[in-house]
C-alpha atoms as a PDB file:
ATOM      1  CA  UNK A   1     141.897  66.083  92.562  1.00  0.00           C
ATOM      2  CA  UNK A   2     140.002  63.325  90.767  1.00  0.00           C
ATOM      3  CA  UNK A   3     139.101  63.996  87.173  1.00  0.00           C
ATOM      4  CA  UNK A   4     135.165  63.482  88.737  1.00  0.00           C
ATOM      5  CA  UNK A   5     135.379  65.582  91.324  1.00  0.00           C
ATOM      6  CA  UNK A   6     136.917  68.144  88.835  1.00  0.00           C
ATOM      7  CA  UNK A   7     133.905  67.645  86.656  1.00  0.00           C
ATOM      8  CA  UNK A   8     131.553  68.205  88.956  1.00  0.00           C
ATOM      9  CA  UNK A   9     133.082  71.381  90.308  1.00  0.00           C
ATOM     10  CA  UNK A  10     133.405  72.537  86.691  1.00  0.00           C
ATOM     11  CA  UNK A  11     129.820  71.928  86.446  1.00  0.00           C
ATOM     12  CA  UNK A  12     128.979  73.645  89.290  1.00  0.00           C
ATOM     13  CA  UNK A  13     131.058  76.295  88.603  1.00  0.00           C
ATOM     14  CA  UNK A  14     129.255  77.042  85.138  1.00  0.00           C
ATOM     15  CA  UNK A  15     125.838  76.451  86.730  1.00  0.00           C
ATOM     16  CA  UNK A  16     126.306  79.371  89.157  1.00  0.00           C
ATOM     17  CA  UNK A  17     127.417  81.501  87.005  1.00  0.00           C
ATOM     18  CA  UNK A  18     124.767  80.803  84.229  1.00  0.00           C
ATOM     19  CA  UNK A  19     122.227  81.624  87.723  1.00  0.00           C
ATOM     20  CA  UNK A  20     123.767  84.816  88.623  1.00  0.00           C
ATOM     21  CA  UNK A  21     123.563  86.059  85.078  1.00  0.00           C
ATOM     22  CA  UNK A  22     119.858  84.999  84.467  1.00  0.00           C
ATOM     23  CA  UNK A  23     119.489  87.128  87.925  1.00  0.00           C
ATOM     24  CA  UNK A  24     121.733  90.101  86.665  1.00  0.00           C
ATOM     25  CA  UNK A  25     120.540  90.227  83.201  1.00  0.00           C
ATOM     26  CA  UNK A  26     117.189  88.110  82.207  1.00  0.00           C
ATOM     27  CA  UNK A  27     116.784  89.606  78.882  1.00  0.00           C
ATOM     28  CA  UNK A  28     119.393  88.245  76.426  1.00  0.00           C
ATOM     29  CA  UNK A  29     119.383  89.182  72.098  1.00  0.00           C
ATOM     30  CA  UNK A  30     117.367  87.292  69.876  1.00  0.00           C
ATOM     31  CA  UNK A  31     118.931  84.871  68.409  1.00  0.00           C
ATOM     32  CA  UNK A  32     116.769  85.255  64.993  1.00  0.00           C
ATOM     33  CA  UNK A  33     117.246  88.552  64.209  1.00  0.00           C
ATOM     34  CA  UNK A  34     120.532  88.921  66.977  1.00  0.00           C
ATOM     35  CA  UNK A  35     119.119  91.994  68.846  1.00  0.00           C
ATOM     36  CA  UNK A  36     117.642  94.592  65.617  1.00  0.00           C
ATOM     37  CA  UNK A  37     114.076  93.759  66.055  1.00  0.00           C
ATOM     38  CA  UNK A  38     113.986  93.201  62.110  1.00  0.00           C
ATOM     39  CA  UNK A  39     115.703  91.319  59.192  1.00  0.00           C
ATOM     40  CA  UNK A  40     118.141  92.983  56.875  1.00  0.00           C
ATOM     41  CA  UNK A  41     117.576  92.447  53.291  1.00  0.00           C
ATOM     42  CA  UNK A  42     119.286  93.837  49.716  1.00  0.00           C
ATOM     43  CA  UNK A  43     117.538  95.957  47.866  1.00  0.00           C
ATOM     44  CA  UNK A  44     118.310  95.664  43.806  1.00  0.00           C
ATOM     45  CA  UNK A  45     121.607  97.798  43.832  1.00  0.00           C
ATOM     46  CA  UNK A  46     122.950  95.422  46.788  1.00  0.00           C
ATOM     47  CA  UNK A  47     122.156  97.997  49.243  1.00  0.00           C
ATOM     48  CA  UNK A  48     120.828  96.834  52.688  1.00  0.00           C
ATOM     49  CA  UNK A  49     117.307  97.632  53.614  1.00  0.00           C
ATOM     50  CA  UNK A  50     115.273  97.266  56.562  1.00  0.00           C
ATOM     51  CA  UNK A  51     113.031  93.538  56.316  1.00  0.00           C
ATOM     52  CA  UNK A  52     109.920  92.915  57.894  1.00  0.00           C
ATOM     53  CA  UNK A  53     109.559  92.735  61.833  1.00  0.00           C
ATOM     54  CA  UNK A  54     110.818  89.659  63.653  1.00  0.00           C
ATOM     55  CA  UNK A  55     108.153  87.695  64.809  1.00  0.00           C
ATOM     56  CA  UNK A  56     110.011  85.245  67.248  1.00  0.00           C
ATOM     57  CA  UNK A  57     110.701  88.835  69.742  1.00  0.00           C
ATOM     58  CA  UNK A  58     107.452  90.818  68.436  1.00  0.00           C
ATOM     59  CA  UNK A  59     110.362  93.692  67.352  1.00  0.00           C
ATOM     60  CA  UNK A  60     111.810  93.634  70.428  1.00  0.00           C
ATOM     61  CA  UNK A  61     115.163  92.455  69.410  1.00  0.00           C
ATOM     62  CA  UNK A  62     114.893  90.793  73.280  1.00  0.00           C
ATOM     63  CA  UNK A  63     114.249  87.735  75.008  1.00  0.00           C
ATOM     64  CA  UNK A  64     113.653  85.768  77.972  1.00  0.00           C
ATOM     65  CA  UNK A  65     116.859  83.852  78.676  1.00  0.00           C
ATOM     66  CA  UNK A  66     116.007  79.430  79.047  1.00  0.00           C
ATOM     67  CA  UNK A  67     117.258  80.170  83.208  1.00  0.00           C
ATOM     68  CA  UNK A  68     115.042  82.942  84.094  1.00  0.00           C
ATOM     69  CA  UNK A  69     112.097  81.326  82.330  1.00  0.00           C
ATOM     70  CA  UNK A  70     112.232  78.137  83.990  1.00  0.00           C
ATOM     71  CA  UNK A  71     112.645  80.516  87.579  1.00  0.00           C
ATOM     72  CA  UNK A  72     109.563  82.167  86.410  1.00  0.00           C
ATOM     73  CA  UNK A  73     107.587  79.283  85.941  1.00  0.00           C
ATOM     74  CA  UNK A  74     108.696  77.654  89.463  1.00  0.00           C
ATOM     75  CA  UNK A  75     108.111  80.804  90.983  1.00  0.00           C
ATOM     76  CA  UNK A  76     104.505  81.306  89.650  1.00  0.00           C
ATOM     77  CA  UNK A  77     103.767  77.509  90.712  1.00  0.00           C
ATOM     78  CA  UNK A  78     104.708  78.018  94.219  1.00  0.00           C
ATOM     79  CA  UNK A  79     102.870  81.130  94.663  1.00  0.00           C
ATOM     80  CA  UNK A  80      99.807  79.327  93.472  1.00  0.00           C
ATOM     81  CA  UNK A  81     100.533  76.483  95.308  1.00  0.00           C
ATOM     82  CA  UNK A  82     100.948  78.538  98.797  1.00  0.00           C
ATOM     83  CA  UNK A  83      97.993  79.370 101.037  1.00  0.00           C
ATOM     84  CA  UNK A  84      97.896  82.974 102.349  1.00  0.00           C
END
């Protein structure tokens, strides 16, 4: 096998799989506050403390992974775009 065609498969191979987790599990951490919903800070003694909320996931400690937003979008588009 050609190092292209090995490449490509590769490719294609990481592309599927990135698809059938978006489908599986669309909801992935957040990647500011990895999945608490909130910061951890140090109190005085050194002690860790709950921070404020994190507002990239509203205290979710979740997000919309990049796949399953872009299916979203297309998905929203052609429903709007399709007569009934």
């Amino acid at each position: 096998m050609t190092p292209i065609l090995l490449a490509i498969a590769c490719l294609i191979a990481v592309t599927l799989g990135y698809c059938g987790l978006c489908a599986a599990s669309p909801f992935g951490n957040c990647r500011k506050c990895r999945g608490m919903g909130h910061t951890l800070k140090n109190d005085r003694k050194g002690r860790l403390k709950r921070g404020k909320d994190c507002r990239r996931c509203k205290a979710t400690g979740k997000r919309i992974r990049t796949g399953r937003w872009l299916y979203n979008r297309w998905a929203r588009i052609y429903r709007a775009g399709t007569p009934s």
